[in-house]
PDB file of N, CA and C in Angstrom:
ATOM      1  N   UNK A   1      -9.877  14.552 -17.553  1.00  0.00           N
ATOM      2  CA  UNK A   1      -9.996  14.064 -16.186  1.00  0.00           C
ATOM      3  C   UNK A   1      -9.181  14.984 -15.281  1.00  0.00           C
ATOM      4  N   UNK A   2     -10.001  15.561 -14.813  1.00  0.00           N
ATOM      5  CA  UNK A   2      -8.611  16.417 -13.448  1.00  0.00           C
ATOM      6  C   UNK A   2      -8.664  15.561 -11.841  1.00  0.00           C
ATOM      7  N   UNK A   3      -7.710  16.574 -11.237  1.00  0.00           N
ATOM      8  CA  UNK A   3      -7.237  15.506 -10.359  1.00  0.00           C
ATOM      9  C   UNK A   3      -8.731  15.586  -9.202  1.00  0.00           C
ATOM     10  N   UNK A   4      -9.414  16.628  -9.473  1.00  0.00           N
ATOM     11  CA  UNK A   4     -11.017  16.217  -8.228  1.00  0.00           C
ATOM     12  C   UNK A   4     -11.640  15.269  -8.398  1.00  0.00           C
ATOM     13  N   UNK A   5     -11.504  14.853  -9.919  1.00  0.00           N
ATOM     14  CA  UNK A   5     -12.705  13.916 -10.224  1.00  0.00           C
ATOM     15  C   UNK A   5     -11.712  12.807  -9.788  1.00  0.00           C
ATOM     16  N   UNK A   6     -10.566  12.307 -10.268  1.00  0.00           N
ATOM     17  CA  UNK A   6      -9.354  11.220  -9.786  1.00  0.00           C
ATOM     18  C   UNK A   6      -9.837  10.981  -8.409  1.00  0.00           C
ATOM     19  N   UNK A   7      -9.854  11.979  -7.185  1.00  0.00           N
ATOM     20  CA  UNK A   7     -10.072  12.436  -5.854  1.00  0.00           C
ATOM     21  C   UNK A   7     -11.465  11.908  -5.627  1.00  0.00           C
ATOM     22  N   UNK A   8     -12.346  12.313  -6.353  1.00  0.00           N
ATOM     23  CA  UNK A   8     -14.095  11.354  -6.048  1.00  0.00           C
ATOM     24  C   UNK A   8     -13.717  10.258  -5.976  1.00  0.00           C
ATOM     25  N   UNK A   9     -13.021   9.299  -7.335  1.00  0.00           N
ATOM     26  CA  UNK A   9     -13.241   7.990  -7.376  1.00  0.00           C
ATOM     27  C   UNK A   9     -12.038   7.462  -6.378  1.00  0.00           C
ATOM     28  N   UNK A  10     -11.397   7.721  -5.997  1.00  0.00           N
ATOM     29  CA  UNK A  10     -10.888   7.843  -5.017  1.00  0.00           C
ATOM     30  C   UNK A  10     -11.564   7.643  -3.469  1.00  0.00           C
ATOM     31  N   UNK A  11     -11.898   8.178  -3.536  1.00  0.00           N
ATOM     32  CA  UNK A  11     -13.013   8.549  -2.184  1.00  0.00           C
ATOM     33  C   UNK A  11     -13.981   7.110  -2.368  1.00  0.00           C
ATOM     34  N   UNK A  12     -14.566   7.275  -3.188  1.00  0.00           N
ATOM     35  CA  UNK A  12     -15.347   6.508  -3.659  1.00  0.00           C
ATOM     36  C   UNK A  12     -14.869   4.935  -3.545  1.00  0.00           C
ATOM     37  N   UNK A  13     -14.388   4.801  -3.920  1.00  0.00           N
ATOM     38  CA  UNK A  13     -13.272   3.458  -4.095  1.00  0.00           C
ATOM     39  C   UNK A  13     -13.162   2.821  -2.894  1.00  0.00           C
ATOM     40  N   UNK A  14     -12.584   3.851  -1.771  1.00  0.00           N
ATOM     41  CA  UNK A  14     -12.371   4.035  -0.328  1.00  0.00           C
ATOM     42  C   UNK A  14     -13.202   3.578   0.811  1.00  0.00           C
ATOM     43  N   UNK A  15     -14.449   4.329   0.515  1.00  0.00           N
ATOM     44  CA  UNK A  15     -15.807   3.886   0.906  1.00  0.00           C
ATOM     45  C   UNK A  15     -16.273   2.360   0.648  1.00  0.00           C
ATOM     46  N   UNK A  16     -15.692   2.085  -0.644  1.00  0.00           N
ATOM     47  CA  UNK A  16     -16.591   0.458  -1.004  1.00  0.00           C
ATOM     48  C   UNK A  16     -15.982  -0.345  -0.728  1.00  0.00           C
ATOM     49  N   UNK A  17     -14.768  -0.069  -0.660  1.00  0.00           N
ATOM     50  CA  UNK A  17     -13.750  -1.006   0.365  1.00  0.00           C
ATOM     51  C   UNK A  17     -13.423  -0.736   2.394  1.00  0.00           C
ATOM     52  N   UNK A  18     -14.632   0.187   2.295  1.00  0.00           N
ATOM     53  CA  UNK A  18     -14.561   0.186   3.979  1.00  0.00           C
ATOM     54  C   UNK A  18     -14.240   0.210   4.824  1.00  0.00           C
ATOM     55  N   UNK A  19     -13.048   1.365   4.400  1.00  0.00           N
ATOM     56  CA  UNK A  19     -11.819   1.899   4.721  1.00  0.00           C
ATOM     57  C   UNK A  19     -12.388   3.491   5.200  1.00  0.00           C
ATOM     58  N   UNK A  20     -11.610   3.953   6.353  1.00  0.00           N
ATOM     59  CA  UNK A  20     -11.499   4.776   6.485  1.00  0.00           C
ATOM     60  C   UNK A  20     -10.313   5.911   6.128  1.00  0.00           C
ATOM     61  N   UNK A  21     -10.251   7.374   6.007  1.00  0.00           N
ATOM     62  CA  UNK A  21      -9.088   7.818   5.878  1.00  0.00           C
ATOM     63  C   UNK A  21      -7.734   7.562   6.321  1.00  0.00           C
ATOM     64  N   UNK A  22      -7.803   7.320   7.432  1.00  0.00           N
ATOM     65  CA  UNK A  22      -6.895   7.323   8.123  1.00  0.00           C
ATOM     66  C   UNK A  22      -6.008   5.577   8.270  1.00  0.00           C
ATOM     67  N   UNK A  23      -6.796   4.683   7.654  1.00  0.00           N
ATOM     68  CA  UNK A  23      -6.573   3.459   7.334  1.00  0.00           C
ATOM     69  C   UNK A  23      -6.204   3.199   6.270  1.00  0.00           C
ATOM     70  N   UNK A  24      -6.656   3.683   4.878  1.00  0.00           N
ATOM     71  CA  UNK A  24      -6.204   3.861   3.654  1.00  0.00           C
ATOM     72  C   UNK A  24      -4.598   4.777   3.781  1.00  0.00           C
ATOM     73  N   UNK A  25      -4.670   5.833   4.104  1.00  0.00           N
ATOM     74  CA  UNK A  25      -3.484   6.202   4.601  1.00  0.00           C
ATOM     75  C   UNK A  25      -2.043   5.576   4.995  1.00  0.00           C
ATOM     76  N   UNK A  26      -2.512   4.913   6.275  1.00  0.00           N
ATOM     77  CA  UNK A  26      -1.684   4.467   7.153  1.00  0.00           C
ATOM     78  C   UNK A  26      -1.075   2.601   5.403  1.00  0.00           C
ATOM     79  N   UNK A  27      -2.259   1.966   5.117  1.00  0.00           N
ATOM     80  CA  UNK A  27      -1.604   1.313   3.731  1.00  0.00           C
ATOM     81  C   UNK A  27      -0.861   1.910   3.038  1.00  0.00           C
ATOM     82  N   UNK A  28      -0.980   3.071   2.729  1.00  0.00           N
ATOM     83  CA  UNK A  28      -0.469   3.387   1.257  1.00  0.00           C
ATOM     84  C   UNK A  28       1.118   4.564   1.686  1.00  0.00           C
ATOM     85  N   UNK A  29       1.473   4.573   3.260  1.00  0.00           N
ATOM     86  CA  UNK A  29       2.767   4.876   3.997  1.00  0.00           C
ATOM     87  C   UNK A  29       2.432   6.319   3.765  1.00  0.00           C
ATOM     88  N   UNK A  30       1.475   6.954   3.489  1.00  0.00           N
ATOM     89  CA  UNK A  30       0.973   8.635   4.256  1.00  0.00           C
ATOM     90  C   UNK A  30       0.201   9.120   4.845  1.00  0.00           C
ATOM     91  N   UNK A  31       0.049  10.039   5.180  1.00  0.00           N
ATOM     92  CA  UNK A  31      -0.711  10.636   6.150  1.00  0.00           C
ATOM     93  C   UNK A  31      -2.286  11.266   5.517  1.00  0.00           C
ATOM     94  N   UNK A  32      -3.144  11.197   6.610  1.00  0.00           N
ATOM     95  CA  UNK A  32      -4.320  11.217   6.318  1.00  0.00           C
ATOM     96  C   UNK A  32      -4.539  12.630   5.929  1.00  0.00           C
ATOM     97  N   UNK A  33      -3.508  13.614   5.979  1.00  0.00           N
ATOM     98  CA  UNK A  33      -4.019  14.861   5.109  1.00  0.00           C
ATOM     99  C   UNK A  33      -3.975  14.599   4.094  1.00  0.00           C
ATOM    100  N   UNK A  34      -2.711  14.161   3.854  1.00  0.00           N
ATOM    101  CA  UNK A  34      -2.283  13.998   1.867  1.00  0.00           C
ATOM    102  C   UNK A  34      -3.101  13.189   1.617  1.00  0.00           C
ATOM    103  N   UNK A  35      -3.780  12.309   1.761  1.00  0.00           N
ATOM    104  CA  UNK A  35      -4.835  11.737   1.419  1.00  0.00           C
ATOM    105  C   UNK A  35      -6.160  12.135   1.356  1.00  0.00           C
ATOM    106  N   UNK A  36      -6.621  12.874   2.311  1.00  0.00           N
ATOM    107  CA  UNK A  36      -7.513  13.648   2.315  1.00  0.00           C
ATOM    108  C   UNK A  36      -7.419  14.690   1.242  1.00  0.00           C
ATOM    109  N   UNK A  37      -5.971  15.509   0.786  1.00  0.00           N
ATOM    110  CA  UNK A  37      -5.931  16.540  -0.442  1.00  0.00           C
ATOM    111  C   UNK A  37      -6.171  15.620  -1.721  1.00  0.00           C
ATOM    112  N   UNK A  38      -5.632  14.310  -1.758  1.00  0.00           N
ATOM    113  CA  UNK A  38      -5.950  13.847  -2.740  1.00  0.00           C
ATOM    114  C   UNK A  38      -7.641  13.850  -3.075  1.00  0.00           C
ATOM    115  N   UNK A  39      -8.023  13.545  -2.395  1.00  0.00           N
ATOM    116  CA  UNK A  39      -9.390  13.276  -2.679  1.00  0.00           C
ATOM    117  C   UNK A  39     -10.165  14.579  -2.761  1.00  0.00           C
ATOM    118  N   UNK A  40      -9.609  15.638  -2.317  1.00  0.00           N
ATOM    119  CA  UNK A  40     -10.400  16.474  -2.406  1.00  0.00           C
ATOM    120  C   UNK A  40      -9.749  17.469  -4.172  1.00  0.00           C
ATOM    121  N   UNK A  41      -8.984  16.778  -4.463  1.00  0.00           N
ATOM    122  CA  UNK A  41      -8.292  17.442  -5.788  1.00  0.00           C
ATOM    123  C   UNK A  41      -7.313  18.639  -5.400  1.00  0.00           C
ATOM    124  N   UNK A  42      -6.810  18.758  -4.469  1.00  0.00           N
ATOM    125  CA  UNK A  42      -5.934  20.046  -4.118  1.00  0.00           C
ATOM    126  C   UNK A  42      -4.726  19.681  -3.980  1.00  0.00           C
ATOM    127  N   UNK A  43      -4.126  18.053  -4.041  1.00  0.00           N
ATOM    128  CA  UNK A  43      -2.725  17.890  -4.787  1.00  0.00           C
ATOM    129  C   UNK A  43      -2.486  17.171  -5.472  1.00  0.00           C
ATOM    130  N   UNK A  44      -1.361  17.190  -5.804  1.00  0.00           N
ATOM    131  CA  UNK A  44      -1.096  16.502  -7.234  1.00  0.00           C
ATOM    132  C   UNK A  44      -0.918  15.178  -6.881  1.00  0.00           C
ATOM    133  N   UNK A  45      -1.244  14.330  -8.004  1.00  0.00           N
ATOM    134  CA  UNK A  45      -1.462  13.344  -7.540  1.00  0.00           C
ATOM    135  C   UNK A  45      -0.266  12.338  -8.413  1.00  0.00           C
ATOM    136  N   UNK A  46       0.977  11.620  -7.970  1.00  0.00           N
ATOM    137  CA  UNK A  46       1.745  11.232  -9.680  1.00  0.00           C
ATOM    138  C   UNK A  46       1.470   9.623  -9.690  1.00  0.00           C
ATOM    139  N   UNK A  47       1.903   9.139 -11.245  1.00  0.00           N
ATOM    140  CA  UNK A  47       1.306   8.056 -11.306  1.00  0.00           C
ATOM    141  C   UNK A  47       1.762   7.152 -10.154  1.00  0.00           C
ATOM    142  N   UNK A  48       2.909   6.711  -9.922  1.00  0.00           N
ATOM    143  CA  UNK A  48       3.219   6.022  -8.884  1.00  0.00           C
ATOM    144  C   UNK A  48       2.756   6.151  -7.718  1.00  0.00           C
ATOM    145  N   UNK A  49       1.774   6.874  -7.327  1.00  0.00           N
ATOM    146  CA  UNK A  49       0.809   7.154  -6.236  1.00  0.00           C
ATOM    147  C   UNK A  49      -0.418   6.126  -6.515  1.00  0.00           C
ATOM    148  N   UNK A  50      -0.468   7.019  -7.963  1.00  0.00           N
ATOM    149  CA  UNK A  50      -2.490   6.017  -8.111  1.00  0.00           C
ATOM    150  C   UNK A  50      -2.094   4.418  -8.392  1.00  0.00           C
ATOM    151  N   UNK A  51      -0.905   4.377  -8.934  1.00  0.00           N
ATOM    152  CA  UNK A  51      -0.696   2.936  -9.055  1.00  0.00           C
ATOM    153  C   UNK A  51      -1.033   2.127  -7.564  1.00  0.00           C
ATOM    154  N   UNK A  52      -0.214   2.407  -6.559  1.00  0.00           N
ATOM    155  CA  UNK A  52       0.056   2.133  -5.357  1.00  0.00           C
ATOM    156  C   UNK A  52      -2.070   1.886  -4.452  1.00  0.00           C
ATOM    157  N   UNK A  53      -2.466   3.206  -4.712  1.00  0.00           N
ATOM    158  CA  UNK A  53      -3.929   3.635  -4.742  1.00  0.00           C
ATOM    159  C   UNK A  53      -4.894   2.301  -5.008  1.00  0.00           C
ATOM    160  N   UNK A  54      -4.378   2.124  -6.444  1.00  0.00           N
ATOM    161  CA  UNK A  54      -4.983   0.958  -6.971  1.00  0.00           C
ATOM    162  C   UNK A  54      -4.523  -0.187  -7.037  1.00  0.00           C
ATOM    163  N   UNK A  55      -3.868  -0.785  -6.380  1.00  0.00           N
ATOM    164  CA  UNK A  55      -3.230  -2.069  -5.854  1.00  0.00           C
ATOM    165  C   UNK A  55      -4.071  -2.213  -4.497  1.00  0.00           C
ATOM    166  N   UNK A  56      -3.833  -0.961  -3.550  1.00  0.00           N
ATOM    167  CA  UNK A  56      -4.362  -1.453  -2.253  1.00  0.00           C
ATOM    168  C   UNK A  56      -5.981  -1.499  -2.546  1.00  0.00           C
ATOM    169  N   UNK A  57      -6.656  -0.657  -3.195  1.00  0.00           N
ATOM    170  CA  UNK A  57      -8.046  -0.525  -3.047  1.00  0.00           C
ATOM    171  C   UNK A  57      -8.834  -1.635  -4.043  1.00  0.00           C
ATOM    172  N   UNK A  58      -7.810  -2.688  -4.589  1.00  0.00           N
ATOM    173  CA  UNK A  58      -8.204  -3.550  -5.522  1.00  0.00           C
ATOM    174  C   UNK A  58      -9.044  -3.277  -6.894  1.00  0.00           C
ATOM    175  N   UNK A  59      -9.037  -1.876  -7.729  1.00  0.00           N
ATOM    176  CA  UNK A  59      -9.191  -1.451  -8.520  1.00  0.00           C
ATOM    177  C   UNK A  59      -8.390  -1.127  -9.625  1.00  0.00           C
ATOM    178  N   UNK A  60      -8.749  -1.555 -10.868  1.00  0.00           N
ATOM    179  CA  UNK A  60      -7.775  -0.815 -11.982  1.00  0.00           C
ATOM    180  C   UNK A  60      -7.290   0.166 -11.997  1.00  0.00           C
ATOM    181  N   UNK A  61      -6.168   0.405 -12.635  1.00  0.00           N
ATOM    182  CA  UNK A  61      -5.676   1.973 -12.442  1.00  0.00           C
ATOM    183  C   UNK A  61      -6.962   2.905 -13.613  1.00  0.00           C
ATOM    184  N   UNK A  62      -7.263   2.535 -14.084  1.00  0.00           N
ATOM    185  CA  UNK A  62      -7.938   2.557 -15.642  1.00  0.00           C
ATOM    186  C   UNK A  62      -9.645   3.371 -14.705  1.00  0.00           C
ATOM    187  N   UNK A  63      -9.689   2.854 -13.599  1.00  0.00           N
ATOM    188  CA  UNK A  63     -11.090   2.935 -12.683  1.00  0.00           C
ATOM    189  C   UNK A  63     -10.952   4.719 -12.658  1.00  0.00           C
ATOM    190  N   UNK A  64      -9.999   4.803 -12.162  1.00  0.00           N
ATOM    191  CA  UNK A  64      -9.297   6.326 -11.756  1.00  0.00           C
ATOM    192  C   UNK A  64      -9.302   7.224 -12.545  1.00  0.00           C
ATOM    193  N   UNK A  65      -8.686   6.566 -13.945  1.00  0.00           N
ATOM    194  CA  UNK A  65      -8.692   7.749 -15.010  1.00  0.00           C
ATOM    195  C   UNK A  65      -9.664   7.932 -16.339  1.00  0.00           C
ATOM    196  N   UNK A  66     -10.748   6.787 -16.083  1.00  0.00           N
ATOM    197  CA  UNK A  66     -11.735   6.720 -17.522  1.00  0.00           C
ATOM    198  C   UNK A  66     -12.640   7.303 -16.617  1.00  0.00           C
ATOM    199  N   UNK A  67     -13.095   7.756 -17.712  1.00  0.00           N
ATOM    200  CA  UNK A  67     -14.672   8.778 -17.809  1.00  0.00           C
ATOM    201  C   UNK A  67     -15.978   7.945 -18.370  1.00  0.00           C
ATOM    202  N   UNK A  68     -16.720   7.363 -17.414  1.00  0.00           N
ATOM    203  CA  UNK A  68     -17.722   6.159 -18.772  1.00  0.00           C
ATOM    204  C   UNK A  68     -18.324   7.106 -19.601  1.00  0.00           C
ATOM    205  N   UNK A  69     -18.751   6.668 -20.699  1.00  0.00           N
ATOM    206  CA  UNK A  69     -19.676   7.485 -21.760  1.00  0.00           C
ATOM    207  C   UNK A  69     -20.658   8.128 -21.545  1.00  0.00           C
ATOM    208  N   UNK A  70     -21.590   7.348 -20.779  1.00  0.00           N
ATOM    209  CA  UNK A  70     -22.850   8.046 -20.741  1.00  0.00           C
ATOM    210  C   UNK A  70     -23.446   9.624 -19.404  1.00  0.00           C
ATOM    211  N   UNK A  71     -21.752   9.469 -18.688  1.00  0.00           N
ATOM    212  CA  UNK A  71     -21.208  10.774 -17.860  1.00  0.00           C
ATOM    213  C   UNK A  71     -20.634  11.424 -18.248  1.00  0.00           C
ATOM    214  N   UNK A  72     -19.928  11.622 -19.803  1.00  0.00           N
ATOM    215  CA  UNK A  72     -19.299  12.695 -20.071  1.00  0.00           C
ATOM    216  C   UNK A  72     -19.781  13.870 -20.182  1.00  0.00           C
ATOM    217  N   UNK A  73     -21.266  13.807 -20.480  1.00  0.00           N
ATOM    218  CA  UNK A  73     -21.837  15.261 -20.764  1.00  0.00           C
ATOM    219  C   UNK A  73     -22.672  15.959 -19.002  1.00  0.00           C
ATOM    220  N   UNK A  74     -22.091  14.817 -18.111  1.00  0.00           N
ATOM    221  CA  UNK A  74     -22.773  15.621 -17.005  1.00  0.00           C
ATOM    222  C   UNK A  74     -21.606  15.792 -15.972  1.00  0.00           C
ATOM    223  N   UNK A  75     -22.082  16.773 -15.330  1.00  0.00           N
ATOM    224  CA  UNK A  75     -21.043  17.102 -14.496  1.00  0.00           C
ATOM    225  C   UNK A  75     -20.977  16.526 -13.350  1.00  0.00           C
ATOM    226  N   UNK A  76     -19.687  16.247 -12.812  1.00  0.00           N
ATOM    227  CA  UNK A  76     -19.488  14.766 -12.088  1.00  0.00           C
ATOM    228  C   UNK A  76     -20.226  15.146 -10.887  1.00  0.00           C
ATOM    229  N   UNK A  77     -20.073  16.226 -10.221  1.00  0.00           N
ATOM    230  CA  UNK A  77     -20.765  16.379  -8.870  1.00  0.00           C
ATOM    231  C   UNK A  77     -22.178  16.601  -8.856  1.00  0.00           C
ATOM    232  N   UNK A  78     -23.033  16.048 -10.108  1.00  0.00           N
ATOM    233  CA  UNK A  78     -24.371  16.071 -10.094  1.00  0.00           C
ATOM    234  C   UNK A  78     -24.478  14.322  -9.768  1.00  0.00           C
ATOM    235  N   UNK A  79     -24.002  13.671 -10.160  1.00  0.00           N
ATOM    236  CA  UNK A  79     -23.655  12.039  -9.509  1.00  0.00           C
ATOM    237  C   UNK A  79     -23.430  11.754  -8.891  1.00  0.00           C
ATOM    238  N   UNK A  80     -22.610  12.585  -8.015  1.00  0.00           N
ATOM    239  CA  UNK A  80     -22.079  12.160  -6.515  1.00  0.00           C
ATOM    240  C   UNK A  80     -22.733  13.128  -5.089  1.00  0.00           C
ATOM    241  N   UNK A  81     -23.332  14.082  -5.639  1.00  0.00           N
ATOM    242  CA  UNK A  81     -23.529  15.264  -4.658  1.00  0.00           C
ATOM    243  C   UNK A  81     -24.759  14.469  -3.884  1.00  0.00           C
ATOM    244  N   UNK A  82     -25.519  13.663  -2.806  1.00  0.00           N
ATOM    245  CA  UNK A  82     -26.574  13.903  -2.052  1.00  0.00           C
ATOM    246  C   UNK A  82     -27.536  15.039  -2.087  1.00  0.00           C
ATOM    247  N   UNK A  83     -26.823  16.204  -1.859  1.00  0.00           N
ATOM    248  CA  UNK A  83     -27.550  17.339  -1.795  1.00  0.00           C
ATOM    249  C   UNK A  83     -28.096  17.710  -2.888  1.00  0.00           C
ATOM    250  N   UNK A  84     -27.400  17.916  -3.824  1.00  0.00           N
ATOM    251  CA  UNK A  84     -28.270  18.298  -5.456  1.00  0.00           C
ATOM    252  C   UNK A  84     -28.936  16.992  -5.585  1.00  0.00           C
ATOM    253  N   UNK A  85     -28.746  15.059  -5.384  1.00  0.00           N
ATOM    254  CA  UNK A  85     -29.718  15.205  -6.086  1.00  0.00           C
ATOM    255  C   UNK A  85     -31.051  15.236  -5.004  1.00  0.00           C
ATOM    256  N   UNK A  86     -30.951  15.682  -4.013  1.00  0.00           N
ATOM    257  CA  UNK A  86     -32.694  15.885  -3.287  1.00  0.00           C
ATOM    258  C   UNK A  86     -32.985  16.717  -3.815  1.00  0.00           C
ATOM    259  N   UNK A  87     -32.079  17.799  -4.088  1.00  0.00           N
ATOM    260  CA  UNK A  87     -32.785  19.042  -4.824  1.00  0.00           C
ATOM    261  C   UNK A  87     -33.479  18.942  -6.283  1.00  0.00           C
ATOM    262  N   UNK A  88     -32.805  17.865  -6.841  1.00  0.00           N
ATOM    263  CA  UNK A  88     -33.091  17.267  -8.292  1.00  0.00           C
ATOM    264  C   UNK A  88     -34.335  16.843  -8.270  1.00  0.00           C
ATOM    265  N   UNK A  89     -34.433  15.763  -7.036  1.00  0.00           N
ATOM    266  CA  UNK A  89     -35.672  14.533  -6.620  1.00  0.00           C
ATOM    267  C   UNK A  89     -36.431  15.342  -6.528  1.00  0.00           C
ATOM    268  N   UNK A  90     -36.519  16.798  -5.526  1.00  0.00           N
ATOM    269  CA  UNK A  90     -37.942  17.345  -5.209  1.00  0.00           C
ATOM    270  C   UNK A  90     -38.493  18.431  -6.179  1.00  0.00           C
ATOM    271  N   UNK A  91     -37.410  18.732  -6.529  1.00  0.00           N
ATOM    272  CA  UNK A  91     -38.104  19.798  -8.338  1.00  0.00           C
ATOM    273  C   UNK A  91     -38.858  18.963  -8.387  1.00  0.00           C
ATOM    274  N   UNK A  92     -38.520  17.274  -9.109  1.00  0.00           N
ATOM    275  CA  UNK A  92     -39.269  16.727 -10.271  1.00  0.00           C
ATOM    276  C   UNK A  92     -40.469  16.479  -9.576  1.00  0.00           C
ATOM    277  N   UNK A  93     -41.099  16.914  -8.441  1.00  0.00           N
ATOM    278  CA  UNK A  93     -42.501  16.745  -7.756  1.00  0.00           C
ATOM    279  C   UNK A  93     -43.041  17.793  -7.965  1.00  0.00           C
ATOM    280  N   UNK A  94     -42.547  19.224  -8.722  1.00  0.00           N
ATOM    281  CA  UNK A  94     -43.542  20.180  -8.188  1.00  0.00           C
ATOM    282  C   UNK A  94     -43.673  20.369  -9.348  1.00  0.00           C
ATOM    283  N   UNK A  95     -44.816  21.741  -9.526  1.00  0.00           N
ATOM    284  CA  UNK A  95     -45.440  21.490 -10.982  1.00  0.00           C
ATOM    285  C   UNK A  95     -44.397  22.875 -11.642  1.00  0.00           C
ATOM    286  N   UNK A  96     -44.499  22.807 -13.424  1.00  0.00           N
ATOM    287  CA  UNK A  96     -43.401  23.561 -14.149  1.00  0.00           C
ATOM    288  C   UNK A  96     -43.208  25.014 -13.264  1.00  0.00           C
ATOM    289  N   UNK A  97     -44.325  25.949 -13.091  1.00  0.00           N
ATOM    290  CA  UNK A  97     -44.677  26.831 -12.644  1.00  0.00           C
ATOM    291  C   UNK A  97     -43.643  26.748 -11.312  1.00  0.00           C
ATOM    292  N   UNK A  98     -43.927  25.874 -10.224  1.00  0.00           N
ATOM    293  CA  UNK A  98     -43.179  25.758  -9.148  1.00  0.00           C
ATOM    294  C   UNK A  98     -41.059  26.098  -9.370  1.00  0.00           C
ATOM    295  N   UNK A  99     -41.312  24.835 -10.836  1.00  0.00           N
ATOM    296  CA  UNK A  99     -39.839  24.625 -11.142  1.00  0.00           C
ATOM    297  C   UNK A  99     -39.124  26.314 -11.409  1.00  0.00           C
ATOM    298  N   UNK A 100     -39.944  26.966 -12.327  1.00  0.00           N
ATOM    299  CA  UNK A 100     -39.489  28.299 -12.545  1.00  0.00           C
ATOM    300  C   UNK A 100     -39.280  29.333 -11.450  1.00  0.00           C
ATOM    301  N   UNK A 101     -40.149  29.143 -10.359  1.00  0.00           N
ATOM    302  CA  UNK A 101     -39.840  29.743  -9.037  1.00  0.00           C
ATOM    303  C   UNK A 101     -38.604  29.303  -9.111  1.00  0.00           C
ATOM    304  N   UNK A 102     -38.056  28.057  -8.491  1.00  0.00           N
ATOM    305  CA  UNK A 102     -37.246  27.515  -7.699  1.00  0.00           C
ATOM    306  C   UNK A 102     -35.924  28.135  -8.973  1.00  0.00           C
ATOM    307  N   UNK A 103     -35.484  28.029  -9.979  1.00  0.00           N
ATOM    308  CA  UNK A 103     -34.990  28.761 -11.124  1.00  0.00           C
ATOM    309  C   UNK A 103     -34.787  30.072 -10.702  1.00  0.00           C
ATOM    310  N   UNK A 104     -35.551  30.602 -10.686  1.00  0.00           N
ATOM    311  CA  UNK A 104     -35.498  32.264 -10.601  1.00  0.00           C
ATOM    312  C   UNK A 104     -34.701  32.556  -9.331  1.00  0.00           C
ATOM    313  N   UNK A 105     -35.194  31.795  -8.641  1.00  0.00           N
ATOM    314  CA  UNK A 105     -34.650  31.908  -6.439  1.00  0.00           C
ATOM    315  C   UNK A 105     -33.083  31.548  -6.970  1.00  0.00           C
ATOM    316  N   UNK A 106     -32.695  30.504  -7.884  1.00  0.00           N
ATOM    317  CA  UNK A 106     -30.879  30.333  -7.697  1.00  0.00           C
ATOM    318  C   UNK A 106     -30.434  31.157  -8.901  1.00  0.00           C
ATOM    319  N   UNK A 107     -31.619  31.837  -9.717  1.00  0.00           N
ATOM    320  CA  UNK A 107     -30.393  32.272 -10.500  1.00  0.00           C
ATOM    321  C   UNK A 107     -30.164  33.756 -10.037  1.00  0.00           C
ATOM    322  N   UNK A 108     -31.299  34.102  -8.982  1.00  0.00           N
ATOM    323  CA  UNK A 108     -31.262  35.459  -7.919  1.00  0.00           C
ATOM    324  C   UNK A 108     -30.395  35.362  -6.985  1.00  0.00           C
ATOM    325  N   UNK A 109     -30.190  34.201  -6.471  1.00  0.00           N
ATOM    326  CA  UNK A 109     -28.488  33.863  -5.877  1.00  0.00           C
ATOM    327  C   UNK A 109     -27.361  34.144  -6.354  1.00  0.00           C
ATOM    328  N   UNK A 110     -27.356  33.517  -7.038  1.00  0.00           N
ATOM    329  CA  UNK A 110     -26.166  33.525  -7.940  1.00  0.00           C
ATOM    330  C   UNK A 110     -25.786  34.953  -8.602  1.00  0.00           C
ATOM    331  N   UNK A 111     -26.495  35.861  -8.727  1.00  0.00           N
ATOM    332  CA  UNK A 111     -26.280  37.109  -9.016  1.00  0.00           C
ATOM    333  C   UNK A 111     -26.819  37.319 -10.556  1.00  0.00           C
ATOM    334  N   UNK A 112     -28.163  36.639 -11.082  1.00  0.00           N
ATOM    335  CA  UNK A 112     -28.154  37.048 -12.368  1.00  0.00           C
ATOM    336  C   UNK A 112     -29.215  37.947 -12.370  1.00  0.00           C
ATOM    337  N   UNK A 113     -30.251  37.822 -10.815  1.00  0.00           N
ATOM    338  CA  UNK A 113     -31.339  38.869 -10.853  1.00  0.00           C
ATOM    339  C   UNK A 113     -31.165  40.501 -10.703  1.00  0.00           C
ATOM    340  N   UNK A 114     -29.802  40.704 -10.856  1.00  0.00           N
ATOM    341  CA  UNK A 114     -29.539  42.111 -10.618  1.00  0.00           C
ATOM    342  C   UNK A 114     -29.672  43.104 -11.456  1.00  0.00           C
TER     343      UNK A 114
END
């Protein structure tokens, strides 16, 4: 578990309790950057934080740091991203032929068509 994915459910957590940054914050006695780094995984996060985290947001601490089973083999920002999954949703409409275009176009991005 690293601290981005901690930082999603985090976020996440945040959202379902209908809280904004700056409200979650102002509970938990910091400021809406450090909160904002938390969630984005760029600081450290110590337990007496997520404890605190998970008291106010009415979640287990356990929410924060388990991985369910049937997500371990995917990568977390394919679950949470909007954007990949439209990109996911509209592959699965076009035909194989199409899919291999769309393949070839990111892996020519990405630098493997060189």
């Amino acid at each position: 578990m690293t601290y981005r994915e901690i930082g999603r459910k985090i976020q996440k957590a945040r959202e379902e309790a209908g809280l904004s940054q700056e409200e979650l914050a102002a509970r938990l006695g910091c400021t809406q950057a450090a909160l904002s780094n938390y969630e984005l995984g760029k600081r450290r996060l110590y337990l007496n934080q997520l404890e605190r985290i998970s008291r106010v947001l009415g979640k287990p601490i356990t929410y924060f740091l388990e991985t369910r089973e049937n997500e371990r083999d995917k990568p977390a920002h394919l679950l949470e991203d909007p954007l990949l999954l439209a990109i996911l949703r509209g592959a699965a409409e076009l035909s194989e032929e199409e899919r291999r275009c769309v393949l070839a176009f990111i892996e020519f991005k990405r630098g493997y068509g060189r």
